[in-house]
PDB file of N, CA and C in Angstrom:
ATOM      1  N   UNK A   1       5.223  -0.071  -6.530  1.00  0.00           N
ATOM      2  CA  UNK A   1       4.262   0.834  -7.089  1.00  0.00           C
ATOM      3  C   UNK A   1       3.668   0.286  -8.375  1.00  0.00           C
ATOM      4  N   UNK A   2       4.142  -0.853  -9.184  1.00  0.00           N
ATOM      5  CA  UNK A   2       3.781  -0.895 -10.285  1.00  0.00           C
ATOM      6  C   UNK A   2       2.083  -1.801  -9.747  1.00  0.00           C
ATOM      7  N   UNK A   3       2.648  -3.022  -8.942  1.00  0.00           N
ATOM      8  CA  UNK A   3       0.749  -3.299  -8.633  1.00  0.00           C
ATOM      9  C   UNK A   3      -0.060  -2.483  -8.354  1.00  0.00           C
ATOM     10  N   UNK A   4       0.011  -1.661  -7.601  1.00  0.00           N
ATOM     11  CA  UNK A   4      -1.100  -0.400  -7.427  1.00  0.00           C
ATOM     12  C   UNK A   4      -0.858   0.656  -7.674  1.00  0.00           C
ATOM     13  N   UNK A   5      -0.408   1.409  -8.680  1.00  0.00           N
ATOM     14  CA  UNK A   5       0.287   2.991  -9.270  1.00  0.00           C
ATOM     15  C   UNK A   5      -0.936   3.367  -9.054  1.00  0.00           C
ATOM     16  N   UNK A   6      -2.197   3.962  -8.739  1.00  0.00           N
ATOM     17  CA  UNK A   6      -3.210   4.302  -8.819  1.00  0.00           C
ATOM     18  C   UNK A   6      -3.185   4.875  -7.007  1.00  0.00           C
ATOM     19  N   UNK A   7      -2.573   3.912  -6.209  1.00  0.00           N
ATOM     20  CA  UNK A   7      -2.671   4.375  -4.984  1.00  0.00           C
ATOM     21  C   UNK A   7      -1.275   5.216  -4.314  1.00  0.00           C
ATOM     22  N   UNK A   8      -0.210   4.652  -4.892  1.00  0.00           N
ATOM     23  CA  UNK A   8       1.051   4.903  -4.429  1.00  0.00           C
ATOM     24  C   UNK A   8       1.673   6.200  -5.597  1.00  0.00           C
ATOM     25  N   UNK A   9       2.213   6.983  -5.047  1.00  0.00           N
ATOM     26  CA  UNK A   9       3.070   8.240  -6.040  1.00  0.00           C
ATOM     27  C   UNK A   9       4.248   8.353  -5.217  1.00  0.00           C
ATOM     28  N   UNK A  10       5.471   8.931  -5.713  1.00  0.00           N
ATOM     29  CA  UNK A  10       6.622   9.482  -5.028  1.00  0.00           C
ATOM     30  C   UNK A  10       6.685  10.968  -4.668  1.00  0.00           C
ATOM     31  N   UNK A  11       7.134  10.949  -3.753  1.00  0.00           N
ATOM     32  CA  UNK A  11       7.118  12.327  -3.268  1.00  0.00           C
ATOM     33  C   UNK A  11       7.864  13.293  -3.341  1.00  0.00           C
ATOM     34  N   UNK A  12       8.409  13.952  -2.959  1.00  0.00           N
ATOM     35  CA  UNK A  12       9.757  15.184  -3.275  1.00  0.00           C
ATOM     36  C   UNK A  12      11.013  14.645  -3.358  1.00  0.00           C
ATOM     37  N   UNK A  13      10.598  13.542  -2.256  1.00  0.00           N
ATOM     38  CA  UNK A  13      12.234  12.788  -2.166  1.00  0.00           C
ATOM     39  C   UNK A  13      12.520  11.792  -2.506  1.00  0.00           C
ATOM     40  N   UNK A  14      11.812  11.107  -3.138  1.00  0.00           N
ATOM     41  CA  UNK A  14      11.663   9.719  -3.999  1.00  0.00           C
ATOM     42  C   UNK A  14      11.284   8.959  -3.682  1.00  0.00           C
ATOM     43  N   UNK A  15      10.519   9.013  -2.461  1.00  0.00           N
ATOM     44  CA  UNK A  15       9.972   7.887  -1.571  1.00  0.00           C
ATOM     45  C   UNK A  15       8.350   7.660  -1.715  1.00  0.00           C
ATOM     46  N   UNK A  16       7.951   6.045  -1.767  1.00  0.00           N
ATOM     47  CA  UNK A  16       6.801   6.408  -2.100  1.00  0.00           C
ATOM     48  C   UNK A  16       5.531   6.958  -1.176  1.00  0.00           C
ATOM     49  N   UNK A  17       4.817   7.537  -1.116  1.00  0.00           N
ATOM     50  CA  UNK A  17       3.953   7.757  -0.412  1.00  0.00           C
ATOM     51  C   UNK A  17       2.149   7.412  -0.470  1.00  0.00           C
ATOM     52  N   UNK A  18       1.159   7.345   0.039  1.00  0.00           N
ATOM     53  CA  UNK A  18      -0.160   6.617  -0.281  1.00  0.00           C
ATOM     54  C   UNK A  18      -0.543   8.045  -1.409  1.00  0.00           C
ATOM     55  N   UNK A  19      -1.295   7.821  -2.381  1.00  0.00           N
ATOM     56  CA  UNK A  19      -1.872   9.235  -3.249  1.00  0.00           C
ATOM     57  C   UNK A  19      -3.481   8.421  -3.113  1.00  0.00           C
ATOM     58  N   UNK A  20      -4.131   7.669  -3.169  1.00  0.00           N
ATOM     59  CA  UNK A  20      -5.264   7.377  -3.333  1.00  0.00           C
ATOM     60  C   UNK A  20      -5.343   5.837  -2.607  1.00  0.00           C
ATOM     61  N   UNK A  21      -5.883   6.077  -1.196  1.00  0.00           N
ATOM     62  CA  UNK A  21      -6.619   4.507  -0.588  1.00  0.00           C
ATOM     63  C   UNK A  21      -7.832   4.084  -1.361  1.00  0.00           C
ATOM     64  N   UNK A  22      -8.295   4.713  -2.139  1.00  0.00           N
ATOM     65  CA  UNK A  22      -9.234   4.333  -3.376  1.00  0.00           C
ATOM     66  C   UNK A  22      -8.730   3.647  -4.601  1.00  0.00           C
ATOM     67  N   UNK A  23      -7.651   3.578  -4.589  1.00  0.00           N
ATOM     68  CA  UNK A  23      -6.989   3.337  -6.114  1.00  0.00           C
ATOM     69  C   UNK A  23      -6.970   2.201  -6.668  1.00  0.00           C
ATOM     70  N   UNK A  24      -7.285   0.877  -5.727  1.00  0.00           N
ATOM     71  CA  UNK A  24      -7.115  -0.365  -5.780  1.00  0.00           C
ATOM     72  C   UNK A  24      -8.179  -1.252  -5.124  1.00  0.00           C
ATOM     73  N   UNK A  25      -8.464  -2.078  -5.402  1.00  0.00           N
ATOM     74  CA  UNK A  25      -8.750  -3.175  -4.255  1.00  0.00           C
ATOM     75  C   UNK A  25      -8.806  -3.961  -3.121  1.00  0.00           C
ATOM     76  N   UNK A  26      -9.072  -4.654  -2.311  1.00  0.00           N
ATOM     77  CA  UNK A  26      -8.211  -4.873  -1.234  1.00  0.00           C
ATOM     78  C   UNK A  26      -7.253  -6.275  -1.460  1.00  0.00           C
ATOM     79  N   UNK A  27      -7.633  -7.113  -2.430  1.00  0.00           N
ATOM     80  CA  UNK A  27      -6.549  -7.776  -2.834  1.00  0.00           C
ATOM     81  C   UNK A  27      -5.755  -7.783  -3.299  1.00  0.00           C
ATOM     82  N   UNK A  28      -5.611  -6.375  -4.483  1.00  0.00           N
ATOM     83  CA  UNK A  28      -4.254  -5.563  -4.606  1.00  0.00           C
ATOM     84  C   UNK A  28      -3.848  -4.987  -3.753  1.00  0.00           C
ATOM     85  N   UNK A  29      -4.147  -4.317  -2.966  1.00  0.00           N
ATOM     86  CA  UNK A  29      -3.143  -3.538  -1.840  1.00  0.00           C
ATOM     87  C   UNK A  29      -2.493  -4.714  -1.355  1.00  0.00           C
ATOM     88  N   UNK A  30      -3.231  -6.069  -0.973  1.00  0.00           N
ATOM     89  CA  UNK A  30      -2.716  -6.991  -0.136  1.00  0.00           C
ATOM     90  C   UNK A  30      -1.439  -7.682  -1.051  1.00  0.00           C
ATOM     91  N   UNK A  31      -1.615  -7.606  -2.514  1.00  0.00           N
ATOM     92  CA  UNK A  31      -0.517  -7.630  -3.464  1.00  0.00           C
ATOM     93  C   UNK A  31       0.456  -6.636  -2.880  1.00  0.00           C
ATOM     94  N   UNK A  32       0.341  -5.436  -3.432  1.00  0.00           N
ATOM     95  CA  UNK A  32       1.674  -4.857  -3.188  1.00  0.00           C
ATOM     96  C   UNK A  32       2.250  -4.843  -1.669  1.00  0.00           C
ATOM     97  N   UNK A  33       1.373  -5.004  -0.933  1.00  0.00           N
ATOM     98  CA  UNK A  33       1.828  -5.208   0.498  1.00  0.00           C
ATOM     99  C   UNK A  33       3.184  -6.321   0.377  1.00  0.00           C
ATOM    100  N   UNK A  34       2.490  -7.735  -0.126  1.00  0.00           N
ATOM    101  CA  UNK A  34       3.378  -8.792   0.048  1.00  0.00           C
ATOM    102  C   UNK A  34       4.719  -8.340  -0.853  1.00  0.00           C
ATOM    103  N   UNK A  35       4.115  -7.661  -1.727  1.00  0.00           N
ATOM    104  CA  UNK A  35       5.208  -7.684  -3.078  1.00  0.00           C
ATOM    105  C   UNK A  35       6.409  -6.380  -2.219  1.00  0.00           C
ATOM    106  N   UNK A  36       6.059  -5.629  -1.493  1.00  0.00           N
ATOM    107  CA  UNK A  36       7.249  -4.784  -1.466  1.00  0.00           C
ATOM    108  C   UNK A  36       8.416  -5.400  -0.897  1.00  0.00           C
ATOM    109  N   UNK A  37       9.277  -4.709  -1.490  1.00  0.00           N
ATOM    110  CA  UNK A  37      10.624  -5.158  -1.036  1.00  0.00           C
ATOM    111  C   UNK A  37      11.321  -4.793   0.282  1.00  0.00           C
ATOM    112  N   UNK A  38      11.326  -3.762   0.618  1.00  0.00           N
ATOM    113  CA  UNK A  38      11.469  -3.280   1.875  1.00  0.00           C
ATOM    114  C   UNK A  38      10.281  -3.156   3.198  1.00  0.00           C
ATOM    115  N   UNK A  39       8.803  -4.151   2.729  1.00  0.00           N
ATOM    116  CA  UNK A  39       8.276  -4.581   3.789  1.00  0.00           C
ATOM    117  C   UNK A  39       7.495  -2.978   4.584  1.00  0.00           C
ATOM    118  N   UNK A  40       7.551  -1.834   3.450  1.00  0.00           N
ATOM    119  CA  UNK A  40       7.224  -1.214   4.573  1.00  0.00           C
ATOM    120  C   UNK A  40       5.671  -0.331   4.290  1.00  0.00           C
ATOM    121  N   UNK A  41       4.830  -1.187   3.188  1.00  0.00           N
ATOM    122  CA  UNK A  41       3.506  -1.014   2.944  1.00  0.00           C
ATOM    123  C   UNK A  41       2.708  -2.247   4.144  1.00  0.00           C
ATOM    124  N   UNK A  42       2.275  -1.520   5.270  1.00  0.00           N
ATOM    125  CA  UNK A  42       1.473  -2.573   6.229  1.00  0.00           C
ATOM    126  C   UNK A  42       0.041  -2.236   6.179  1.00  0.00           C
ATOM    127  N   UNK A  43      -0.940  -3.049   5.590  1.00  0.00           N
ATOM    128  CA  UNK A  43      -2.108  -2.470   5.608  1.00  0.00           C
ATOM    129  C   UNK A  43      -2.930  -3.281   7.039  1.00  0.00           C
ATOM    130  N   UNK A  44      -3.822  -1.561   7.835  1.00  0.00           N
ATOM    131  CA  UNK A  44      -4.794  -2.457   8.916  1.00  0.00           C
ATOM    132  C   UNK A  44      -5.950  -2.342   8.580  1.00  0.00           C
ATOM    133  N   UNK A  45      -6.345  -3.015   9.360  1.00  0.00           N
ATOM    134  CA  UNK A  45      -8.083  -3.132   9.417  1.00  0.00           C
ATOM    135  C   UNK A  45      -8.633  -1.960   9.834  1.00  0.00           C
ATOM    136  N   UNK A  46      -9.496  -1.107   9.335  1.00  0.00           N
ATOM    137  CA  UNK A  46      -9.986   0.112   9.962  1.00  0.00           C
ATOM    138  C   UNK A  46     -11.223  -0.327  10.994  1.00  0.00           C
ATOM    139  N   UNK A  47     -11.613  -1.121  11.201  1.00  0.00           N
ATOM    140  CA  UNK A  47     -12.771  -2.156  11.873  1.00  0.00           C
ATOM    141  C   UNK A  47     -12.288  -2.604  13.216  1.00  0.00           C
ATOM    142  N   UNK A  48     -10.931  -2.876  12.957  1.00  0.00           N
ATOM    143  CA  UNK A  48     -10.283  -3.618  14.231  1.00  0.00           C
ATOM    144  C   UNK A  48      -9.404  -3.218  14.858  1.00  0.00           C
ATOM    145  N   UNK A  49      -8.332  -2.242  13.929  1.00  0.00           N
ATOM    146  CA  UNK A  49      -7.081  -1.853  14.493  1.00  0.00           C
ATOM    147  C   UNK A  49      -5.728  -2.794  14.227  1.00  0.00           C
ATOM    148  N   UNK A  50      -6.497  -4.132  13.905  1.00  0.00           N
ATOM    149  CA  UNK A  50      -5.311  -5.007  13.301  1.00  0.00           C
ATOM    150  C   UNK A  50      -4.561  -4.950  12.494  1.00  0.00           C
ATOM    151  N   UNK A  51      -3.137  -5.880  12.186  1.00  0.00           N
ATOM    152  CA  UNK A  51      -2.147  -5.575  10.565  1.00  0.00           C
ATOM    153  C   UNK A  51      -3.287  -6.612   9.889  1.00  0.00           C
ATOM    154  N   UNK A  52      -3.364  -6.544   8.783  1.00  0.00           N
ATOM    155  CA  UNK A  52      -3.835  -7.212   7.908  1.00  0.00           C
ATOM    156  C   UNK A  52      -2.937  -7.857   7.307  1.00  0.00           C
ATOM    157  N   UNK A  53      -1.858  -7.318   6.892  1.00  0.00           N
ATOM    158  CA  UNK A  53      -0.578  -7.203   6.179  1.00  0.00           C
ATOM    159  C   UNK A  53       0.516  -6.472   6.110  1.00  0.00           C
ATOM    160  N   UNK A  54       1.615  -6.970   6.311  1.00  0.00           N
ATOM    161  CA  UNK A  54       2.121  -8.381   6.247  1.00  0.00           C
ATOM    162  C   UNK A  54       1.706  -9.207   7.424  1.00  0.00           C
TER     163      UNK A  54
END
């Protein structure tokens, strides 16, 4: 959350969840994508249906 805090917030249960697909860039999202630790931010292509990332 710290590369994109603008898009990501925690939720009731401490987990993070999306708060704003506006919040960032697409080369930051593609940052925190790579950067998470548990792998489980996958961003797709809304164009294609593809992963983009990871």
């Amino acid at each position: 959350m710290s590369v994109a805090p603008y898009v990501f917030s925690l939720d009731e249960d401490g987990k993070a969840a999306v708060a704003d697909l506006n919040g960032a860039d697409e080369d930051t999202l593609i940052e925190a994508s790579q950067g998470c630790p548990t792998s489980a931010i996958l961003l797709i292509d809304t164009e294609t249906g593809e992963a983009v990332c990871p």
